[in-house]
PDB file of N, CA and C in Angstrom:
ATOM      1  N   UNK A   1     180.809  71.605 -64.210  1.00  0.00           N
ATOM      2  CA  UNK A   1     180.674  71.442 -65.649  1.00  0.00           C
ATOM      3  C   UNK A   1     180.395  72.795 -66.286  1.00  0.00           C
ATOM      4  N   UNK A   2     181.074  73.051 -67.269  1.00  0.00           N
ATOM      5  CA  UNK A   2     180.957  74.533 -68.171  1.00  0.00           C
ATOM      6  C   UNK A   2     179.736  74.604 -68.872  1.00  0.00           C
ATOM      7  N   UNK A   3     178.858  75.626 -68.526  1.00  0.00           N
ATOM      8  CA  UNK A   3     177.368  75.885 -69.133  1.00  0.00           C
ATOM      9  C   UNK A   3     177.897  76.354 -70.480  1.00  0.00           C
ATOM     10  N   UNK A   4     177.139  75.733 -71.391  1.00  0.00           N
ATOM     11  CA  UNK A   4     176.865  76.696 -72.844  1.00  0.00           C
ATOM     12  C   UNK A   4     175.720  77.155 -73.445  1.00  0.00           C
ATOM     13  N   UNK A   5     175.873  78.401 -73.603  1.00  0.00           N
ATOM     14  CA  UNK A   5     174.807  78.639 -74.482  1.00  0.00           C
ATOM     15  C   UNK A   5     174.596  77.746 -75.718  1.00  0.00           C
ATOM     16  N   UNK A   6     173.106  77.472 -76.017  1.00  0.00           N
ATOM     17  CA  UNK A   6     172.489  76.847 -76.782  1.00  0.00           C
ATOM     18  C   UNK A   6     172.545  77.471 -78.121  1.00  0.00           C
ATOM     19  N   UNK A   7     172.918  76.946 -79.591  1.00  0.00           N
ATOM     20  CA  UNK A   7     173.393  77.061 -80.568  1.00  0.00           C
ATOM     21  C   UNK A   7     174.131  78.078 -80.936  1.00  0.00           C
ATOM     22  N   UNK A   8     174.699  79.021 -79.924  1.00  0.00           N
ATOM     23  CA  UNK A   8     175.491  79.892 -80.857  1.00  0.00           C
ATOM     24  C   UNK A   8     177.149  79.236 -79.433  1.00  0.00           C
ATOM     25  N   UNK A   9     176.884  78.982 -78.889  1.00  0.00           N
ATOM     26  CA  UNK A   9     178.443  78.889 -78.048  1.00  0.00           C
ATOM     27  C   UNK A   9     178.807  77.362 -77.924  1.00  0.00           C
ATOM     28  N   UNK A  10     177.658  76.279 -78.375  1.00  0.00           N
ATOM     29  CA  UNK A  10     178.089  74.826 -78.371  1.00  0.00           C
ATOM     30  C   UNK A  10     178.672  74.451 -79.708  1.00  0.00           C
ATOM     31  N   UNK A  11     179.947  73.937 -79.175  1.00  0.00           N
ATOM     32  CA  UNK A  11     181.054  73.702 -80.347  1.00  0.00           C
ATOM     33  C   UNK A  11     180.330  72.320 -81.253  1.00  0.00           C
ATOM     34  N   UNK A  12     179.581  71.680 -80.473  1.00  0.00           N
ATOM     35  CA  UNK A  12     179.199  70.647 -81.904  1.00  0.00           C
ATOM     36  C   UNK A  12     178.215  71.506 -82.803  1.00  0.00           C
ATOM     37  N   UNK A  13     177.463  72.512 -82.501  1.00  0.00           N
ATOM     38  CA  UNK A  13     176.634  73.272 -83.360  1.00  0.00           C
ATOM     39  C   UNK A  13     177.527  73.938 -84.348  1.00  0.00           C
ATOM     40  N   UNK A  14     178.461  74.332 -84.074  1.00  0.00           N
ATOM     41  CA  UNK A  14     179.055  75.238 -84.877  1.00  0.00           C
ATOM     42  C   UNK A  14     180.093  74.156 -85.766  1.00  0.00           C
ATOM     43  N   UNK A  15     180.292  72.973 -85.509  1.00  0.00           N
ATOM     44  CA  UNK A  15     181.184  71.910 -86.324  1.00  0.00           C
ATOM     45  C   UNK A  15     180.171  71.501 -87.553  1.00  0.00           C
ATOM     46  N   UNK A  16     178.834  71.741 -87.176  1.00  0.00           N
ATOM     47  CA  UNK A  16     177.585  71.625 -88.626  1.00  0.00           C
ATOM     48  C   UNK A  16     177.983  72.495 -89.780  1.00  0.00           C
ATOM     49  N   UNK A  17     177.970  71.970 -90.783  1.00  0.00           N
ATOM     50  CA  UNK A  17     178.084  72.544 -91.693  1.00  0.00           C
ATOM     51  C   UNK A  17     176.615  73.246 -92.111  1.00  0.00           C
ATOM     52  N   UNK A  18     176.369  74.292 -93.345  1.00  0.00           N
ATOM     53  CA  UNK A  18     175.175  75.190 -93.819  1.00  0.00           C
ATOM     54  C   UNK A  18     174.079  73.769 -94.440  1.00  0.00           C
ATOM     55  N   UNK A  19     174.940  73.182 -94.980  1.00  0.00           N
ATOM     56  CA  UNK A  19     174.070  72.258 -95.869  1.00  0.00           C
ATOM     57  C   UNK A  19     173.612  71.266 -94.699  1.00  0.00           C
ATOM     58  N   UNK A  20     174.320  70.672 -93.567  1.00  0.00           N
ATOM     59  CA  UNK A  20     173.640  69.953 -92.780  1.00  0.00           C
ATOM     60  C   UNK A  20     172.222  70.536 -91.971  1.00  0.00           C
ATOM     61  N   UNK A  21     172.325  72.209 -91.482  1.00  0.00           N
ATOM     62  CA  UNK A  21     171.628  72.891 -90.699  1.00  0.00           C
ATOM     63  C   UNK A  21     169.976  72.813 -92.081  1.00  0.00           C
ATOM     64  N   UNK A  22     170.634  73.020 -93.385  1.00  0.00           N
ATOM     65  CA  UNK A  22     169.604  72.818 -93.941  1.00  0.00           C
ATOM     66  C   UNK A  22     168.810  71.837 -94.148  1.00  0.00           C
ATOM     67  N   UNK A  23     169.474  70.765 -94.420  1.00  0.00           N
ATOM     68  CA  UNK A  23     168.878  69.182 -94.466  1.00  0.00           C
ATOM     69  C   UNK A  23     167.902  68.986 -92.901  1.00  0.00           C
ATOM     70  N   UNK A  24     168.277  69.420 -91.874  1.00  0.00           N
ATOM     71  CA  UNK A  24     167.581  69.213 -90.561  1.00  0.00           C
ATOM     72  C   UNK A  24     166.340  70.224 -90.177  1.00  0.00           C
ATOM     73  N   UNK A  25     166.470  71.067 -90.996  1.00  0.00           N
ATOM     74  CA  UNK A  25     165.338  72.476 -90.699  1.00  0.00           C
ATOM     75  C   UNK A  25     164.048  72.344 -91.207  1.00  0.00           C
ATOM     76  N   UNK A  26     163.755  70.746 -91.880  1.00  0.00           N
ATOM     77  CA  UNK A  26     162.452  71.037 -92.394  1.00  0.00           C
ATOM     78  C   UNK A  26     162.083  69.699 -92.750  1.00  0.00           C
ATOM     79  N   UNK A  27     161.411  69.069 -93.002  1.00  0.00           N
ATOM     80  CA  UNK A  27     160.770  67.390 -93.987  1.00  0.00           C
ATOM     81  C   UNK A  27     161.969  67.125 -94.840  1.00  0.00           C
ATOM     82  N   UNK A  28     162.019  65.946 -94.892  1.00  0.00           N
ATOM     83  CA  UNK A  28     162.875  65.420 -95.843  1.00  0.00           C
ATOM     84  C   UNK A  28     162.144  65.081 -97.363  1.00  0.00           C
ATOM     85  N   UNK A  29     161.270  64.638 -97.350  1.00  0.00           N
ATOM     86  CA  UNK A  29     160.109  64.969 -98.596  1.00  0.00           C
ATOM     87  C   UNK A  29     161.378  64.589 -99.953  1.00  0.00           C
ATOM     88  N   UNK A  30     161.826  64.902-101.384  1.00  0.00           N
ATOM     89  CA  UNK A  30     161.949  64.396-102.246  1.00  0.00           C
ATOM     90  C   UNK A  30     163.106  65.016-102.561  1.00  0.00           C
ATOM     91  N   UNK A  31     164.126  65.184-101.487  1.00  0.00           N
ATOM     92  CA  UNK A  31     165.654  65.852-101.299  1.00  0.00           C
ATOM     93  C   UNK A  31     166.363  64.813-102.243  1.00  0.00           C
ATOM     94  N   UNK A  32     167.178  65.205-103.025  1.00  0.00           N
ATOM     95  CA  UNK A  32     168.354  64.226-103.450  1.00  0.00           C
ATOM     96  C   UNK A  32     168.825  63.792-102.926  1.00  0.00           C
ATOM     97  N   UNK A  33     169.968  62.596-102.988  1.00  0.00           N
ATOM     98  CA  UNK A  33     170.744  62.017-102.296  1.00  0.00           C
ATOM     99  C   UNK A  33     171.887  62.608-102.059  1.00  0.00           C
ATOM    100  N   UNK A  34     172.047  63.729-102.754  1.00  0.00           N
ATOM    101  CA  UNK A  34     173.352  64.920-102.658  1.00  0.00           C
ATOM    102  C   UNK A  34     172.912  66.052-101.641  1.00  0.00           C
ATOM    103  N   UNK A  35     171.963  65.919-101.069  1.00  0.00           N
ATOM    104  CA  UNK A  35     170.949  66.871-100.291  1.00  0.00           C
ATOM    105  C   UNK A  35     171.785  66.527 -98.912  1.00  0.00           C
ATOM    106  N   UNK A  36     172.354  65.694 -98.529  1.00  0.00           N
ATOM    107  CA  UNK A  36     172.847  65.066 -97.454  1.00  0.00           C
ATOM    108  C   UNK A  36     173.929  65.666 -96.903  1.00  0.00           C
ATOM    109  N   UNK A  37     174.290  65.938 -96.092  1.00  0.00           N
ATOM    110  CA  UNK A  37     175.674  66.155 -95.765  1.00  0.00           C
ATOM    111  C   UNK A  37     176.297  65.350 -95.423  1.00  0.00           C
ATOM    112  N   UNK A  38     177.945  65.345 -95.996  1.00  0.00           N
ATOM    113  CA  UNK A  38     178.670  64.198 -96.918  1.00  0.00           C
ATOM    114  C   UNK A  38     178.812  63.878 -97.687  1.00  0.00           C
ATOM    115  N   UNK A  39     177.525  64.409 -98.139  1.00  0.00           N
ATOM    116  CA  UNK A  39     177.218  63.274 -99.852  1.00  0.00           C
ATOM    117  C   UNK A  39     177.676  64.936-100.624  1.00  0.00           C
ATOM    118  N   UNK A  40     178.324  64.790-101.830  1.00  0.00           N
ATOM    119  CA  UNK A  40     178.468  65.465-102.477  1.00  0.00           C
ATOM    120  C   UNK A  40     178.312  64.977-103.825  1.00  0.00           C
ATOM    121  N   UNK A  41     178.558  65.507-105.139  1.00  0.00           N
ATOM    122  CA  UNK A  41     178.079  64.782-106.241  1.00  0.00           C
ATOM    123  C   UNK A  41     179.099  64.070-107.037  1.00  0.00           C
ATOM    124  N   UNK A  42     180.185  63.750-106.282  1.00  0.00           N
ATOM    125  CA  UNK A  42     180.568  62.311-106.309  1.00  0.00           C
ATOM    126  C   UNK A  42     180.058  61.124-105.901  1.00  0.00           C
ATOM    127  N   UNK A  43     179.967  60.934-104.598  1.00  0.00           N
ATOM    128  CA  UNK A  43     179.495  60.220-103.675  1.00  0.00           C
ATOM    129  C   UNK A  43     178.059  59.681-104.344  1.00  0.00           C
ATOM    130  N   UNK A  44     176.754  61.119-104.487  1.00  0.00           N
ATOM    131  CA  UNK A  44     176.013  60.946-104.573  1.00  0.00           C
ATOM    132  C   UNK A  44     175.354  60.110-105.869  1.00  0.00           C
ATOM    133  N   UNK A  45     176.315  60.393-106.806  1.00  0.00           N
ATOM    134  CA  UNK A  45     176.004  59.469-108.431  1.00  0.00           C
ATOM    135  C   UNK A  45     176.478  58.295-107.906  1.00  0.00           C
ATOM    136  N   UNK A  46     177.514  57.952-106.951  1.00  0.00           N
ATOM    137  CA  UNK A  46     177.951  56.313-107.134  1.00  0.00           C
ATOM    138  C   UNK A  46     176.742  56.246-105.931  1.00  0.00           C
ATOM    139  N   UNK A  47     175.775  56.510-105.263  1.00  0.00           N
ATOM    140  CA  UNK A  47     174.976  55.958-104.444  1.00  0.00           C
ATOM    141  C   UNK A  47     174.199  55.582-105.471  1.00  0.00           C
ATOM    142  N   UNK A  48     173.681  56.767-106.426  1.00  0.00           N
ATOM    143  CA  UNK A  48     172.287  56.832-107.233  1.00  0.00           C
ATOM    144  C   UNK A  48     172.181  55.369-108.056  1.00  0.00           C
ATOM    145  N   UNK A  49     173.788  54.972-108.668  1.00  0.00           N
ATOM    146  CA  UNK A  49     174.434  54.086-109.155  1.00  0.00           C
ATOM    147  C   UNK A  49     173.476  52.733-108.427  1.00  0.00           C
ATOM    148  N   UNK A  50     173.329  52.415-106.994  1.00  0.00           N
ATOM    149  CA  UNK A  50     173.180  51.433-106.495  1.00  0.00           C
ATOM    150  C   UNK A  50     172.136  51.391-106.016  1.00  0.00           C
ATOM    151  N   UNK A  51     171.206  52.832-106.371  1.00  0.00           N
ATOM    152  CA  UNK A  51     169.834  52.387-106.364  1.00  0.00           C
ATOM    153  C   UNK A  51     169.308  53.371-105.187  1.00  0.00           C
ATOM    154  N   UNK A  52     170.223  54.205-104.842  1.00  0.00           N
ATOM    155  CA  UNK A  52     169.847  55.228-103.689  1.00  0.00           C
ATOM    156  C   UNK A  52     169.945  56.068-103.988  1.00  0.00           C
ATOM    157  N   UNK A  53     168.413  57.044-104.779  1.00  0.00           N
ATOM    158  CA  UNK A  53     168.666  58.448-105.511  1.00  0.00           C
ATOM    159  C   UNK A  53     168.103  59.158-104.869  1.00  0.00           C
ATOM    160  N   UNK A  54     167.245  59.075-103.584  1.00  0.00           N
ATOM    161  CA  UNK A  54     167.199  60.076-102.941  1.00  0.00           C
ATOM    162  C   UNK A  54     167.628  60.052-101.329  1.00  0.00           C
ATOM    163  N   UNK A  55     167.227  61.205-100.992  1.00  0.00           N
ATOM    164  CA  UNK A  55     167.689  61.050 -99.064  1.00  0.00           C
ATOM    165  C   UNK A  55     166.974  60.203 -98.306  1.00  0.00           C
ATOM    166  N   UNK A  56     165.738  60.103 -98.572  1.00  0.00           N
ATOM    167  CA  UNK A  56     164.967  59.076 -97.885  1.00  0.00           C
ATOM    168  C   UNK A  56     165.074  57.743 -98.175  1.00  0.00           C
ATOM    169  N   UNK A  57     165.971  57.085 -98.933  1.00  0.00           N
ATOM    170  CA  UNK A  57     166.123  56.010 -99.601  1.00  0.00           C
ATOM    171  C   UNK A  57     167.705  55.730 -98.875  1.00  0.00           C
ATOM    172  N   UNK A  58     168.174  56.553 -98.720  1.00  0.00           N
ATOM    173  CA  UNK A  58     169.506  56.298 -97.516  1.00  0.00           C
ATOM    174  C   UNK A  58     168.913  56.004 -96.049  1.00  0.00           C
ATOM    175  N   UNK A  59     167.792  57.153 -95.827  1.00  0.00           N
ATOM    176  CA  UNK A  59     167.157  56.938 -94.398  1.00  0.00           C
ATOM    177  C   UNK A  59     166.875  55.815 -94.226  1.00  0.00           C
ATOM    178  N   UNK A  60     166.090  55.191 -95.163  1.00  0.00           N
ATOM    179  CA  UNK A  60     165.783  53.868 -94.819  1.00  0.00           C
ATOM    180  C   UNK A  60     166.812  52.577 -94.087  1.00  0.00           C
ATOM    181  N   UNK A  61     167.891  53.075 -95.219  1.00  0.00           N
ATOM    182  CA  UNK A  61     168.927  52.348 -94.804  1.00  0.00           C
ATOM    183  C   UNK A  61     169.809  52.666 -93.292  1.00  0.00           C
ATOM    184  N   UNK A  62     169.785  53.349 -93.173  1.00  0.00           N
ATOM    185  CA  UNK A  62     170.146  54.049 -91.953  1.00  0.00           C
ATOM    186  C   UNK A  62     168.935  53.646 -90.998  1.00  0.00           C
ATOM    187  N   UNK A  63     167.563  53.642 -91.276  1.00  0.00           N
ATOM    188  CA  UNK A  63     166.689  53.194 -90.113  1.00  0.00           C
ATOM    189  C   UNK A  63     166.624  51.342 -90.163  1.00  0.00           C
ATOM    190  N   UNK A  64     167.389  50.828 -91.135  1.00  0.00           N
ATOM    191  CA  UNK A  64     167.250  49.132 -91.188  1.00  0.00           C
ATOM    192  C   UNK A  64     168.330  48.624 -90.547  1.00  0.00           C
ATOM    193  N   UNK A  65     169.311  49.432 -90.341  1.00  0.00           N
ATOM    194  CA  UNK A  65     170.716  49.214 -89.197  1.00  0.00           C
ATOM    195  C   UNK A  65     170.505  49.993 -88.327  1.00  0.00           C
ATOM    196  N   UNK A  66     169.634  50.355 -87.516  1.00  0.00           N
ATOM    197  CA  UNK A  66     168.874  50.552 -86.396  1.00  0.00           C
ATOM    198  C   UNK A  66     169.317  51.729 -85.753  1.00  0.00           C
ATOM    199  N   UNK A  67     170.299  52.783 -86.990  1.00  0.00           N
ATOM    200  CA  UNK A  67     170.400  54.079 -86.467  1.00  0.00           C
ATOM    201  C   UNK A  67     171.943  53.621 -85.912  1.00  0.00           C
ATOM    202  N   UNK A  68     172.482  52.441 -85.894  1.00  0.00           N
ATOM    203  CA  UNK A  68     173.895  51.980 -85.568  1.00  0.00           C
ATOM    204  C   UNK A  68     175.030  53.082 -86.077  1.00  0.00           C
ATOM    205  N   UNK A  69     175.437  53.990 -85.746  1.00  0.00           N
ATOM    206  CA  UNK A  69     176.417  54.899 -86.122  1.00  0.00           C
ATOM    207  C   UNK A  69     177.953  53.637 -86.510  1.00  0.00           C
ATOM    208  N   UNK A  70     178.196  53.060 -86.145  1.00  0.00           N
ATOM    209  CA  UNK A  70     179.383  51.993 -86.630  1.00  0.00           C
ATOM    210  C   UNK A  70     178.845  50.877 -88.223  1.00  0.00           C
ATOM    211  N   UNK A  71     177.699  50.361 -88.328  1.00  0.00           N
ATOM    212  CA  UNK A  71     177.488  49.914 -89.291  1.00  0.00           C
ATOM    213  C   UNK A  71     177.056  50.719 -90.033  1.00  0.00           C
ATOM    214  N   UNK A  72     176.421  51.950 -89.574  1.00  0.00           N
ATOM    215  CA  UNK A  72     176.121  52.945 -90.854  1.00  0.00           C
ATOM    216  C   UNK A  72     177.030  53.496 -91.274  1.00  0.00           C
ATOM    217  N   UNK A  73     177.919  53.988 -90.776  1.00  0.00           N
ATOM    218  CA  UNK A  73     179.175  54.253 -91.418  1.00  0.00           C
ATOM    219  C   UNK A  73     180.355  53.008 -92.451  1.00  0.00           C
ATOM    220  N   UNK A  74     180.026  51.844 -91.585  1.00  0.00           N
ATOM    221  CA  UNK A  74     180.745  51.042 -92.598  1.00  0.00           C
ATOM    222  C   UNK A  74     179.878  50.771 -94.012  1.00  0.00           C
ATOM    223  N   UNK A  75     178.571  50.530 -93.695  1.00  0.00           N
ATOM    224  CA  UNK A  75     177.963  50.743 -95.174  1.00  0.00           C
ATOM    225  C   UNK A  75     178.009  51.902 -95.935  1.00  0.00           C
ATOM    226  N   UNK A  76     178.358  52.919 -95.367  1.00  0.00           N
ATOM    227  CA  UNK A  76     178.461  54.227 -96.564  1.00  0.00           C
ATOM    228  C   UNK A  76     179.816  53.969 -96.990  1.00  0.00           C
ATOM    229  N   UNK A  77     180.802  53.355 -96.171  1.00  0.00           N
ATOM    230  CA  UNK A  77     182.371  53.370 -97.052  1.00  0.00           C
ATOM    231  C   UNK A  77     182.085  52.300 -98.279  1.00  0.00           C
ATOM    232  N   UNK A  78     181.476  51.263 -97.787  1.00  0.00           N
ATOM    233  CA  UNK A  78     181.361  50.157 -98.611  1.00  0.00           C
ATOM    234  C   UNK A  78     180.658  50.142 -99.938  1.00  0.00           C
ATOM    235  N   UNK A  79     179.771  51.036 -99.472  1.00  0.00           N
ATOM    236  CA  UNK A  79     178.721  51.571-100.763  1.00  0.00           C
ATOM    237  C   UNK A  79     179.258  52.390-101.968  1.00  0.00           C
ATOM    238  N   UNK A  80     179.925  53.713-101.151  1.00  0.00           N
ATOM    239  CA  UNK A  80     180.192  54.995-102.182  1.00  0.00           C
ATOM    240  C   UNK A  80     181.513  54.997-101.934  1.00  0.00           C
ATOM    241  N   UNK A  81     182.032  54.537-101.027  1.00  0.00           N
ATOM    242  CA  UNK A  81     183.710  54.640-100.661  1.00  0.00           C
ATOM    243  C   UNK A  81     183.593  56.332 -99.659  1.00  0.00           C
ATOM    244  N   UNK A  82     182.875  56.252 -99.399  1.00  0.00           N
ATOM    245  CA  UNK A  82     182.717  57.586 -98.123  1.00  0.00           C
ATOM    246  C   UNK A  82     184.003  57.772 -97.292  1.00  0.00           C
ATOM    247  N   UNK A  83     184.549  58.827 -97.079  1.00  0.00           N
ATOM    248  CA  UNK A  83     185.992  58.686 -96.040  1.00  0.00           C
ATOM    249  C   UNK A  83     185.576  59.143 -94.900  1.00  0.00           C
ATOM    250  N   UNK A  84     186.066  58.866 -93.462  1.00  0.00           N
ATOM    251  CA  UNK A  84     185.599  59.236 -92.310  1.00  0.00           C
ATOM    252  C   UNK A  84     184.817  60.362 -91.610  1.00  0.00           C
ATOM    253  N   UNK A  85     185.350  61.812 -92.843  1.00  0.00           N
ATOM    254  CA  UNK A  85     184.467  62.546 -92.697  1.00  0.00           C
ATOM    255  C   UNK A  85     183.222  62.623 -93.088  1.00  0.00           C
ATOM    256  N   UNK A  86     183.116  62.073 -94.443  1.00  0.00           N
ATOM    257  CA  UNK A  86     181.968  61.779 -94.997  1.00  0.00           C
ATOM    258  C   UNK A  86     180.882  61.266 -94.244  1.00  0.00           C
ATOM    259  N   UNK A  87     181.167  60.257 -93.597  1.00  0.00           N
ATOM    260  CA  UNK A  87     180.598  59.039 -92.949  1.00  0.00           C
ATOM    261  C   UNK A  87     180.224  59.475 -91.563  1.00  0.00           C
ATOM    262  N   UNK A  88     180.574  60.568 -90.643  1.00  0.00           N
ATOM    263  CA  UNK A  88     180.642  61.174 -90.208  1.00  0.00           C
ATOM    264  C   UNK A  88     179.419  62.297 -89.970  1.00  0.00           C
ATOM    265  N   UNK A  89     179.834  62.967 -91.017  1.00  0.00           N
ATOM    266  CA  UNK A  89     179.312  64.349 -91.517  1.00  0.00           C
ATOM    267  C   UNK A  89     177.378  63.755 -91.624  1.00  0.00           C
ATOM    268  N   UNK A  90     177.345  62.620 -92.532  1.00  0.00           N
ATOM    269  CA  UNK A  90     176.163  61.788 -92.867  1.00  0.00           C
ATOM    270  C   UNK A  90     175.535  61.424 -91.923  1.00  0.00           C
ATOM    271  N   UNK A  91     176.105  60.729 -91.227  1.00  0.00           N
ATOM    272  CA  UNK A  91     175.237  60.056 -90.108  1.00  0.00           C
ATOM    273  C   UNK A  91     174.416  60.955 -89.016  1.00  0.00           C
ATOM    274  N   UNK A  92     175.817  61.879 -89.116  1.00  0.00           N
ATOM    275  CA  UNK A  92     175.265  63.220 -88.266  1.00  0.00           C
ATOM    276  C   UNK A  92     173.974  63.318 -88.510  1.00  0.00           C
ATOM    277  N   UNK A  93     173.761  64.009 -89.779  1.00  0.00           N
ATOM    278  CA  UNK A  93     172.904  64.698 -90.870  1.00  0.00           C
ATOM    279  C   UNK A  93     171.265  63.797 -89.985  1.00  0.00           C
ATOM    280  N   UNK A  94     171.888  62.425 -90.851  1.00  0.00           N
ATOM    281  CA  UNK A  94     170.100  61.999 -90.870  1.00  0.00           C
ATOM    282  C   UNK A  94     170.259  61.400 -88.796  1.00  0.00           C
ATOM    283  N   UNK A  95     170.886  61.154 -88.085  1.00  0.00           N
ATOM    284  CA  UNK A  95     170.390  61.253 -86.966  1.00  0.00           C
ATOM    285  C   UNK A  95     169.962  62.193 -85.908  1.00  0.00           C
ATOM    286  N   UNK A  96     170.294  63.690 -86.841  1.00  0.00           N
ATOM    287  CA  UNK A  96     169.873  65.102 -86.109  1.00  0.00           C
ATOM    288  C   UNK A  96     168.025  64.945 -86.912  1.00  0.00           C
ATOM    289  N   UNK A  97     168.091  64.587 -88.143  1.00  0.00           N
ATOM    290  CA  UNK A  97     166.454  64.918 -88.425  1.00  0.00           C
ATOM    291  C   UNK A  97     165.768  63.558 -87.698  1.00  0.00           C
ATOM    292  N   UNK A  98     166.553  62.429 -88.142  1.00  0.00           N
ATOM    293  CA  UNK A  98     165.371  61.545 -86.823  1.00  0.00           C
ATOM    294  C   UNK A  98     164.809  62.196 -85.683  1.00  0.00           C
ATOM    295  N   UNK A  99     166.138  62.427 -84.939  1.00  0.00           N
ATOM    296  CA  UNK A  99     165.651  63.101 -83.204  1.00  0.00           C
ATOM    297  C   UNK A  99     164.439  63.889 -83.962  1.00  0.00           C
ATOM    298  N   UNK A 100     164.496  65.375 -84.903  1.00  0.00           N
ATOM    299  CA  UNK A 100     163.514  66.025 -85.065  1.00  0.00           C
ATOM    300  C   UNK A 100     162.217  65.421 -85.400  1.00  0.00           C
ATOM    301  N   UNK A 101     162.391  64.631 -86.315  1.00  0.00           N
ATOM    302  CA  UNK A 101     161.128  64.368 -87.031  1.00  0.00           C
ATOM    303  C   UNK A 101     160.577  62.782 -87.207  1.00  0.00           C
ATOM    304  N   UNK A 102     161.212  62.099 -86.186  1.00  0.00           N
ATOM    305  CA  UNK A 102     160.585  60.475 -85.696  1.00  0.00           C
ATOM    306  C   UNK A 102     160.105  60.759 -84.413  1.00  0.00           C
TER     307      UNK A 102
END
């Protein structure tokens, strides 16, 4: 099996986007719902729309489908109309700060 160096030579590290590395580097505390990666401020007004205006108010939702990467993704299409990357990109996001910070 091919050794990699740890965050600068592992290709899923480097598939993170700036805004995800940021969302994971610290408390989630009173981040917008555009704070997310995925969520951009499309996405993020039709969430705010349904009552999810910040990041921790998605977490929740994401921790009430038990961290399910398949239903969390179908609820973000269903919700904001998220496209695969989106949905993707998101789930990433808040299941890299769980591992950190649950």
């Amino acid at each position: 099996m091919l050794q990699l160096c740890p965050h600068i030579c592992d290709p899923a590290m480097s598939s993170t986007s700036q805004k995800h590395k940021e969302f994971v580097a610290e408390p989630m505390g009173e981040k917008p719902v555009n704070a997310l990666a995925g969520i951009g401020e499309v996405l993020g007004k039709k969430l705010e729309e349904k009552g999810f205006d910040k990041a921790y108010v998605v977490l929740g939702q994401f921790l009430v489908l038990k961290k399910d990467e398949e239903l969390f993704k179908d609820w973000l299409k269903d919700t904001c109309g998220a496209n695969a990357k989106q949905q993707r990109d998101c789930y990433g996001c808040l299941k890299e700060w769980c591992d950190a910070f649950l």
